[in-house]
PDB file of N, CA and C in Angstrom:
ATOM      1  N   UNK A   1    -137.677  18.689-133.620  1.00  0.00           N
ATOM      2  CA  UNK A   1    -137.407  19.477-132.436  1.00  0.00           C
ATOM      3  C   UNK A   1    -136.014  19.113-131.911  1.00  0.00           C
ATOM      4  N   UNK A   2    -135.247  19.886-131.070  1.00  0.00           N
ATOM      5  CA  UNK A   2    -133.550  20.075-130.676  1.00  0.00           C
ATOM      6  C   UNK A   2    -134.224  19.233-129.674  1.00  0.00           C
ATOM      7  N   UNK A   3    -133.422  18.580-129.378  1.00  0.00           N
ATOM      8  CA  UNK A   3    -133.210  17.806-127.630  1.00  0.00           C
ATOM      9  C   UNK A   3    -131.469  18.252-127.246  1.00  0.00           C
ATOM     10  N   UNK A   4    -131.560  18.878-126.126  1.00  0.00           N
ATOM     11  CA  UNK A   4    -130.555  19.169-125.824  1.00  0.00           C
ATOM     12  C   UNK A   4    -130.411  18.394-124.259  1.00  0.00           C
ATOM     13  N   UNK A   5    -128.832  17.527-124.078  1.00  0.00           N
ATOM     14  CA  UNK A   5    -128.572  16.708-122.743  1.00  0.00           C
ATOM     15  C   UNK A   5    -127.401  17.765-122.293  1.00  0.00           C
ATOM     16  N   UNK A   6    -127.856  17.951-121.213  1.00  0.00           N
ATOM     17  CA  UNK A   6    -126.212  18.357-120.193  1.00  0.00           C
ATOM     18  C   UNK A   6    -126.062  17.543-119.368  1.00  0.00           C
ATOM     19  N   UNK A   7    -124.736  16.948-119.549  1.00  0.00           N
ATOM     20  CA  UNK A   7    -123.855  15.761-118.844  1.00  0.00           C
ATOM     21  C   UNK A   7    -123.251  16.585-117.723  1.00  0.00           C
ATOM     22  N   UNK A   8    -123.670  16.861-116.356  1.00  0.00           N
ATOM     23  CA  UNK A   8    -123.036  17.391-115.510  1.00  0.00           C
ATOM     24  C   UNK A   8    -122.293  16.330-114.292  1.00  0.00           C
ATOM     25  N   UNK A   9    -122.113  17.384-113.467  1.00  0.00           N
ATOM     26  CA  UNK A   9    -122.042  16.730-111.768  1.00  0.00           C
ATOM     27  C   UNK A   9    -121.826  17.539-111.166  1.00  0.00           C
ATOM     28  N   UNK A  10    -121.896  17.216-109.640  1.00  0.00           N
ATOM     29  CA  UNK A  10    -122.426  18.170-108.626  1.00  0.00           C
ATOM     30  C   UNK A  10    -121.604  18.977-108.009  1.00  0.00           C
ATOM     31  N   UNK A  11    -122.025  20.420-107.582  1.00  0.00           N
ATOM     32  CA  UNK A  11    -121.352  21.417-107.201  1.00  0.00           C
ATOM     33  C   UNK A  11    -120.232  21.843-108.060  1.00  0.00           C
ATOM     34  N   UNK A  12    -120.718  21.780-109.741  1.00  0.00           N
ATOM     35  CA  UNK A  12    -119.779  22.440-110.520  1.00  0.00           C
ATOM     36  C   UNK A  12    -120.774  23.820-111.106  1.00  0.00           C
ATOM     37  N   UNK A  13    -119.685  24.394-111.123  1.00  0.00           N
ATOM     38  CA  UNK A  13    -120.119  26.183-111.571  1.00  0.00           C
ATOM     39  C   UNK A  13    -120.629  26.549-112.469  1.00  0.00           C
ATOM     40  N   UNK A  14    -119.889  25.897-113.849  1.00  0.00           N
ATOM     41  CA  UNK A  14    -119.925  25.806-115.160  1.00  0.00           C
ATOM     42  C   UNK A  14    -121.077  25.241-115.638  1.00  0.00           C
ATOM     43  N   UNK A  15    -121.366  24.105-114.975  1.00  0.00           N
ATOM     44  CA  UNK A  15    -122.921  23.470-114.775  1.00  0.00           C
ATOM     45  C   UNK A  15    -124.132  24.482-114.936  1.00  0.00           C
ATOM     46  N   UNK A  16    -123.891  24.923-113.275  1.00  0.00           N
ATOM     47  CA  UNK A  16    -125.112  25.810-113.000  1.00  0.00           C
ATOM     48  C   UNK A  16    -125.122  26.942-114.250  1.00  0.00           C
ATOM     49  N   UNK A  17    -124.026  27.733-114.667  1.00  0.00           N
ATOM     50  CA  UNK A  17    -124.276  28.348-115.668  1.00  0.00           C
ATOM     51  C   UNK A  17    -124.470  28.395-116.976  1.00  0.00           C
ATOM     52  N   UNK A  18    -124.362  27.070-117.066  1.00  0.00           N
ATOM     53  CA  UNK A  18    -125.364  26.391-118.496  1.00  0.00           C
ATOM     54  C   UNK A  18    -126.597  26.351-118.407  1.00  0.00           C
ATOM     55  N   UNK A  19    -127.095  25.819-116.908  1.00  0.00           N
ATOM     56  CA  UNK A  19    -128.799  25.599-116.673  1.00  0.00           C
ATOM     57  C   UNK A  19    -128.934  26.523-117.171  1.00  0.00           C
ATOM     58  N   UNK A  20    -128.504  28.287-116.079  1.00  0.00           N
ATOM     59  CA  UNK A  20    -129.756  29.334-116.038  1.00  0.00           C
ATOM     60  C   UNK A  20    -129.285  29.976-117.904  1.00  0.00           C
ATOM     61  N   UNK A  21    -128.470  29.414-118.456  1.00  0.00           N
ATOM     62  CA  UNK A  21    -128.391  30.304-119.784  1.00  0.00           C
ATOM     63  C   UNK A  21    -129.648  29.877-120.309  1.00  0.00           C
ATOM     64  N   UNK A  22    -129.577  28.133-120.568  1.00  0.00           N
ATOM     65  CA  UNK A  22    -130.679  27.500-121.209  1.00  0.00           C
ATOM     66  C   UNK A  22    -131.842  27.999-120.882  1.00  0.00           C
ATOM     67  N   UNK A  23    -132.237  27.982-119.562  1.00  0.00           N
ATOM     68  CA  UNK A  23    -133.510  28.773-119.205  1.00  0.00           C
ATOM     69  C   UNK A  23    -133.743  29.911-119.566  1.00  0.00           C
ATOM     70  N   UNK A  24    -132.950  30.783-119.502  1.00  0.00           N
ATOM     71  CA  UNK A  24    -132.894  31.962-119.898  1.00  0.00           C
ATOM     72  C   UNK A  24    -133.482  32.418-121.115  1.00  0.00           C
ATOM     73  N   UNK A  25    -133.318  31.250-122.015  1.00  0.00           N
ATOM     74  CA  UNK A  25    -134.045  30.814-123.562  1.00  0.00           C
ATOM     75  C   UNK A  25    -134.976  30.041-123.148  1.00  0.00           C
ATOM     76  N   UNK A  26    -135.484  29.728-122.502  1.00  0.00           N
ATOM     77  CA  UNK A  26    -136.680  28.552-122.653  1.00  0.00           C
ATOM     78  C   UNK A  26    -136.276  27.657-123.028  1.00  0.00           C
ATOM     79  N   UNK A  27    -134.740  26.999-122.877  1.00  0.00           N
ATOM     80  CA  UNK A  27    -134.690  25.784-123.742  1.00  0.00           C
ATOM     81  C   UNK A  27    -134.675  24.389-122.643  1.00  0.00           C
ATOM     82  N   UNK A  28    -135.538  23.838-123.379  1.00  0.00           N
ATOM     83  CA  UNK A  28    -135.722  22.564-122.358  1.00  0.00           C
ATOM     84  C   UNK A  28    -134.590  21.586-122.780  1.00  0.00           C
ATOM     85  N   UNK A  29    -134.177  21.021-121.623  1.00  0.00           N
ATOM     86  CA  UNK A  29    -132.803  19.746-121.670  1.00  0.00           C
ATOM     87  C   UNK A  29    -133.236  18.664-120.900  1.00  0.00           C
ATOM     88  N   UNK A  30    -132.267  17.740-120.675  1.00  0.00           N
ATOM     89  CA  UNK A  30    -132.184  16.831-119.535  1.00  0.00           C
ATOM     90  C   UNK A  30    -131.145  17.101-118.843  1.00  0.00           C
ATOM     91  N   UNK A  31    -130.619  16.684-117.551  1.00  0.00           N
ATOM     92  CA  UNK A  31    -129.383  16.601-117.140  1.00  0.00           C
ATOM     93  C   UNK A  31    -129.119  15.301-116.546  1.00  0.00           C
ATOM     94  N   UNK A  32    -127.932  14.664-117.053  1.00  0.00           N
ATOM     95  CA  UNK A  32    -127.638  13.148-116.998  1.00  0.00           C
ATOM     96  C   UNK A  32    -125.910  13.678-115.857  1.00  0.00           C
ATOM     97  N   UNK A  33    -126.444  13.060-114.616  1.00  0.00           N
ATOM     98  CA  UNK A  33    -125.324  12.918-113.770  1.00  0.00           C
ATOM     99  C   UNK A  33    -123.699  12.017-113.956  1.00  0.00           C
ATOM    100  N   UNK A  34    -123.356  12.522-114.502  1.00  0.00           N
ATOM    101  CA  UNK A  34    -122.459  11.710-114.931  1.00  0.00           C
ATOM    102  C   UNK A  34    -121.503  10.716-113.482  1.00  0.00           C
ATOM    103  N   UNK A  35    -121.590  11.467-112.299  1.00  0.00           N
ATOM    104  CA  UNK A  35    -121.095  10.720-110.955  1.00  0.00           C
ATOM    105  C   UNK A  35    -122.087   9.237-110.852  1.00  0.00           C
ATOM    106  N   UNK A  36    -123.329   9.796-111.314  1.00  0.00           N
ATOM    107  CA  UNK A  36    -124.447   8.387-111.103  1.00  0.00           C
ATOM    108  C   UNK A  36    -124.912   7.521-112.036  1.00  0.00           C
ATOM    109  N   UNK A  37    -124.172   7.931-113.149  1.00  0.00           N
ATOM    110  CA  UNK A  37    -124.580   6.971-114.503  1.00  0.00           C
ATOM    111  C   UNK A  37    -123.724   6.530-115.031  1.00  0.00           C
ATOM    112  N   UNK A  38    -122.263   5.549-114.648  1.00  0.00           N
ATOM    113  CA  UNK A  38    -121.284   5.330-115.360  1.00  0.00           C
ATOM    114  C   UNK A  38    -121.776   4.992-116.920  1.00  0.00           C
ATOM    115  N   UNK A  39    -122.411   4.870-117.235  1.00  0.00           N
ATOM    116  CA  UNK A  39    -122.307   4.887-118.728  1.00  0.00           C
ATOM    117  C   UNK A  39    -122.203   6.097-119.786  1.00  0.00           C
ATOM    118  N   UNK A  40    -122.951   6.993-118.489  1.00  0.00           N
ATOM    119  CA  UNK A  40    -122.682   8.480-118.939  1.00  0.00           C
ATOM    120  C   UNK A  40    -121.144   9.069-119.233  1.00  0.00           C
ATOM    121  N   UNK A  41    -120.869   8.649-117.976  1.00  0.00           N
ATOM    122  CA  UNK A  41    -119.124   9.219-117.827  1.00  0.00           C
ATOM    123  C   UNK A  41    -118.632   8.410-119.082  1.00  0.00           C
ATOM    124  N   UNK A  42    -118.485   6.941-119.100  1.00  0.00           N
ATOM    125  CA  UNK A  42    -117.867   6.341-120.404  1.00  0.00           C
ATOM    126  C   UNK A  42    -118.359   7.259-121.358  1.00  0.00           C
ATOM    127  N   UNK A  43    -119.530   7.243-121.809  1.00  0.00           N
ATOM    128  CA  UNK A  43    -119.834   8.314-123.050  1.00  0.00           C
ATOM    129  C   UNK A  43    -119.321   9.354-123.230  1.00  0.00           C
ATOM    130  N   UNK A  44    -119.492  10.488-122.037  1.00  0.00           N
ATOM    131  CA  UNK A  44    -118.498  11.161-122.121  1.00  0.00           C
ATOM    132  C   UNK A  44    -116.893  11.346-122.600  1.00  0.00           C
ATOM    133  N   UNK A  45    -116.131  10.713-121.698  1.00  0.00           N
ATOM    134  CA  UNK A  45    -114.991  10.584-121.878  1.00  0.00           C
ATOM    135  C   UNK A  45    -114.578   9.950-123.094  1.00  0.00           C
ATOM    136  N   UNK A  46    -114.853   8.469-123.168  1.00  0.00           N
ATOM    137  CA  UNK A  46    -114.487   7.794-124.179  1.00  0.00           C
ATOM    138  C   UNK A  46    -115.010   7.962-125.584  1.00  0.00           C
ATOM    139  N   UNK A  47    -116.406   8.332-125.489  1.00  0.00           N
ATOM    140  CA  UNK A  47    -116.124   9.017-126.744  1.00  0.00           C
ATOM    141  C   UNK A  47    -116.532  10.077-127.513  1.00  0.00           C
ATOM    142  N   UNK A  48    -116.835  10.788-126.401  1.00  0.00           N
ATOM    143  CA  UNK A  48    -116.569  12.480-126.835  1.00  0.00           C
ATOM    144  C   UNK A  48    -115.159  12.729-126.704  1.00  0.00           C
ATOM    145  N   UNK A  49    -114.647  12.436-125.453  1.00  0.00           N
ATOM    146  CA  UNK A  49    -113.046  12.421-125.405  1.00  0.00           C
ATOM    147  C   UNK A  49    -112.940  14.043-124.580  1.00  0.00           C
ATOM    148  N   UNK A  50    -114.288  13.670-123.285  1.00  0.00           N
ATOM    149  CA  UNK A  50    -114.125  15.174-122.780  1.00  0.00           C
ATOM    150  C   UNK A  50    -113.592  14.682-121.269  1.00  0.00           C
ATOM    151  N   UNK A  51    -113.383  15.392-120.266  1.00  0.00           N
ATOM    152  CA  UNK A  51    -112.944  15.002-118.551  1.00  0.00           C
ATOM    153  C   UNK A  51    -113.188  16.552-117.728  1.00  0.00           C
ATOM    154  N   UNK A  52    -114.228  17.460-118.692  1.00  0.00           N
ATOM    155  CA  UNK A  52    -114.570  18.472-117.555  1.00  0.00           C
ATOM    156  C   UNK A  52    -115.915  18.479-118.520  1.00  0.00           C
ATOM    157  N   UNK A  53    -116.714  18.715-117.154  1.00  0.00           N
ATOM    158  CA  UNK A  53    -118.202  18.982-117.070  1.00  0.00           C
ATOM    159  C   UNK A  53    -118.660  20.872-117.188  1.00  0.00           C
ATOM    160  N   UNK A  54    -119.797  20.941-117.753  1.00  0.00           N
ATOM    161  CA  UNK A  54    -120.399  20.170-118.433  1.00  0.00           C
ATOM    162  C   UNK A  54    -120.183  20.073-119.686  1.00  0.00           C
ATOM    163  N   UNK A  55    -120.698  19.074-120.619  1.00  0.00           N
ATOM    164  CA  UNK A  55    -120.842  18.493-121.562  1.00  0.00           C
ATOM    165  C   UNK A  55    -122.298  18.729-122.531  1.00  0.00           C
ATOM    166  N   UNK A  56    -122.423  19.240-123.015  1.00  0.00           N
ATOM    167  CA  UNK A  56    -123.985  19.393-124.201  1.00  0.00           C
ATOM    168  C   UNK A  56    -123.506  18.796-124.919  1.00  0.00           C
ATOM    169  N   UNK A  57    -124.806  18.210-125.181  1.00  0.00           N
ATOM    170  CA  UNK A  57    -124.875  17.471-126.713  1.00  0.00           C
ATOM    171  C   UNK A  57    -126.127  17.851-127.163  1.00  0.00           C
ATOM    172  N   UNK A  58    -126.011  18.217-128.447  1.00  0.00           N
ATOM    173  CA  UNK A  58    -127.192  18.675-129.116  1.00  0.00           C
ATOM    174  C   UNK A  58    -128.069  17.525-129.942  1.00  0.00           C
ATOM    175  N   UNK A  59    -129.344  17.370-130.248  1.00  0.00           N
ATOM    176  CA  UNK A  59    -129.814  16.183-130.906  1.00  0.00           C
ATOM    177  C   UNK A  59    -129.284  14.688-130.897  1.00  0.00           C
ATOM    178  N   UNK A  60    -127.960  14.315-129.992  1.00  0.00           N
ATOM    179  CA  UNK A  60    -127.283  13.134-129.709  1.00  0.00           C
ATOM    180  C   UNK A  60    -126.693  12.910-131.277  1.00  0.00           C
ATOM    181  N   UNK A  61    -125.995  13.521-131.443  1.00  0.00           N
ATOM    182  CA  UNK A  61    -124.970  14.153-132.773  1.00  0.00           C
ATOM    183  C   UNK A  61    -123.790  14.339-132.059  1.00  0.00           C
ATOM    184  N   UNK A  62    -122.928  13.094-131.738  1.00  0.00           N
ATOM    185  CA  UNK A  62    -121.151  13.348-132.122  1.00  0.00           C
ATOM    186  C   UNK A  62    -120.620  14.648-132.292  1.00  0.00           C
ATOM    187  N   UNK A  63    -121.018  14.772-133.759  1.00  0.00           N
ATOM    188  CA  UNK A  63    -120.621  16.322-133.844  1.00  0.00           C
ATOM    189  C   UNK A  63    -120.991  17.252-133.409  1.00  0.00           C
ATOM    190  N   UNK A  64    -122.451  17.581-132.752  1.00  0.00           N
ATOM    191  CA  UNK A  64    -122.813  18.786-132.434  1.00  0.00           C
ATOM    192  C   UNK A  64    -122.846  18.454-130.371  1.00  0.00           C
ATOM    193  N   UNK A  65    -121.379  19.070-129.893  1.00  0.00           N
ATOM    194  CA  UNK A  65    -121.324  18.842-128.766  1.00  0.00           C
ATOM    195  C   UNK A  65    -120.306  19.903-128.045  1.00  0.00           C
ATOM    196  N   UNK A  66    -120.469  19.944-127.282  1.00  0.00           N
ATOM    197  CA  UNK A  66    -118.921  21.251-126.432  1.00  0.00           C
ATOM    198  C   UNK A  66    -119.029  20.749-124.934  1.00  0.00           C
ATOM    199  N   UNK A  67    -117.987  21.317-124.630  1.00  0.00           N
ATOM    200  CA  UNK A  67    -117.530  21.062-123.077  1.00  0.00           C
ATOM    201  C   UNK A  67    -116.938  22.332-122.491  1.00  0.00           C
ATOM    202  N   UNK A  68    -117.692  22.458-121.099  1.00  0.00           N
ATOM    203  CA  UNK A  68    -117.986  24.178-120.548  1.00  0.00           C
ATOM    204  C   UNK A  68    -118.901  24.788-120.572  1.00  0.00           C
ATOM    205  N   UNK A  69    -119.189  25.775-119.918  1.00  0.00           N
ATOM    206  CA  UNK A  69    -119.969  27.194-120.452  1.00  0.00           C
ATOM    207  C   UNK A  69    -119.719  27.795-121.533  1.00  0.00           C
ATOM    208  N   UNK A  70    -120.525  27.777-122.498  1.00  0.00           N
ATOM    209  CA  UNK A  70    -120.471  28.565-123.421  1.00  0.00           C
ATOM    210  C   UNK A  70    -121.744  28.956-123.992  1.00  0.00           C
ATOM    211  N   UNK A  71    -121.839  30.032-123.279  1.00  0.00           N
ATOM    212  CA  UNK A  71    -122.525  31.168-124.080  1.00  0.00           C
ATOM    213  C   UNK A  71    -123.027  31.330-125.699  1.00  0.00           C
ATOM    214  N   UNK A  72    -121.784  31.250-125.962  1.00  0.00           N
ATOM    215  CA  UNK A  72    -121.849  31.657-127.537  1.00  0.00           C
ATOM    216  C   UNK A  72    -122.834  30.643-128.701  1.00  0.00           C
ATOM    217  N   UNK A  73    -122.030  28.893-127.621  1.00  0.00           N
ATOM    218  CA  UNK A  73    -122.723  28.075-128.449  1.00  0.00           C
ATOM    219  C   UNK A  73    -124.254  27.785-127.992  1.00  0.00           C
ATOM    220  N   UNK A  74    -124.677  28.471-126.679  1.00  0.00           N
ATOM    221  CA  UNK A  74    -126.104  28.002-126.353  1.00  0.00           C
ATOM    222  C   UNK A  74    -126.890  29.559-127.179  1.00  0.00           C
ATOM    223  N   UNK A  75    -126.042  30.419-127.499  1.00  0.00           N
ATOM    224  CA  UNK A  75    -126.932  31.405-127.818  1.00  0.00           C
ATOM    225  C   UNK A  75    -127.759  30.830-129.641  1.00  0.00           C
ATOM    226  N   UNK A  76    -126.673  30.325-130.172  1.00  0.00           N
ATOM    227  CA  UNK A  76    -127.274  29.890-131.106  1.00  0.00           C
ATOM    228  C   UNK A  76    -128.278  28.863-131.476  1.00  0.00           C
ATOM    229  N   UNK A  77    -128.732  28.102-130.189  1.00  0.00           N
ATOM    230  CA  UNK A  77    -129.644  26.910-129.934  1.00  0.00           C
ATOM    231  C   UNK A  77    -130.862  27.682-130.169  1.00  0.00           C
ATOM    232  N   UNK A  78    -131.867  27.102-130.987  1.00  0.00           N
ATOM    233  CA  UNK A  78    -133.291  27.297-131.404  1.00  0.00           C
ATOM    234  C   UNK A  78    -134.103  27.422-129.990  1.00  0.00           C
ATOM    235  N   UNK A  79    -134.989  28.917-129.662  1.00  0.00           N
ATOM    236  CA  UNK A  79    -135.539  28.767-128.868  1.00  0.00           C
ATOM    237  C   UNK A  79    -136.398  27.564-128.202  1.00  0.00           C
ATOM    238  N   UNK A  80    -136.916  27.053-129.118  1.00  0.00           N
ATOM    239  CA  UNK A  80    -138.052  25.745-129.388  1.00  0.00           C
ATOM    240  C   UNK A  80    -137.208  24.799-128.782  1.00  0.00           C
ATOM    241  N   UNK A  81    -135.743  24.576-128.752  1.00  0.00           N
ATOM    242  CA  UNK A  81    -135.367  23.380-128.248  1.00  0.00           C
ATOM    243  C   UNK A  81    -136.125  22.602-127.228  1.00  0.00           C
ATOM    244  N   UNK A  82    -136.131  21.249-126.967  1.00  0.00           N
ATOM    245  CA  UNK A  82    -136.556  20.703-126.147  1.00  0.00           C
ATOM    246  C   UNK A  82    -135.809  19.434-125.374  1.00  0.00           C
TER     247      UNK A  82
END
């Protein structure tokens, strides 16, 4: 099964329009605050090598990750995700 994390923080736009896409699919995530989890932010930044939210990571795969809204790449996420 997909586990999908969105690395957000608060009162960003791009955020909220990742949630309602995911939902939109039924796809279940977590969301890891990156303002409240410095280890998050290190992860983030240091080594995804991102500094705008949000952040997906798919299955906690390096490679399978983006930064922003994007549509395109949540459209291709397996309904079933979880």
């Amino acid at each position: 099964m997909t586990t999908v994390t969105v690395y957000s923080k608060p009162a960003c736009p791009q955020c909220t329009m990742t949630y309602r896409a995911l939902d939109a699919k039924s796809i279940q995530y977590r969301v890891v605050d990156v303002t409240e989890v410095e280890a998050a932010m290190l992860y983030v930044v240091e080594e995804l090598g991102y500094r705008a939210a949000p952040v997906v990571v798919v299955d906690d795969e390096p490679e399978n990750h983006w930064s922003g809204f994007r549509p395109d790449l949540i459209d291709r996420l397996p309904a079933t995700a979880a």
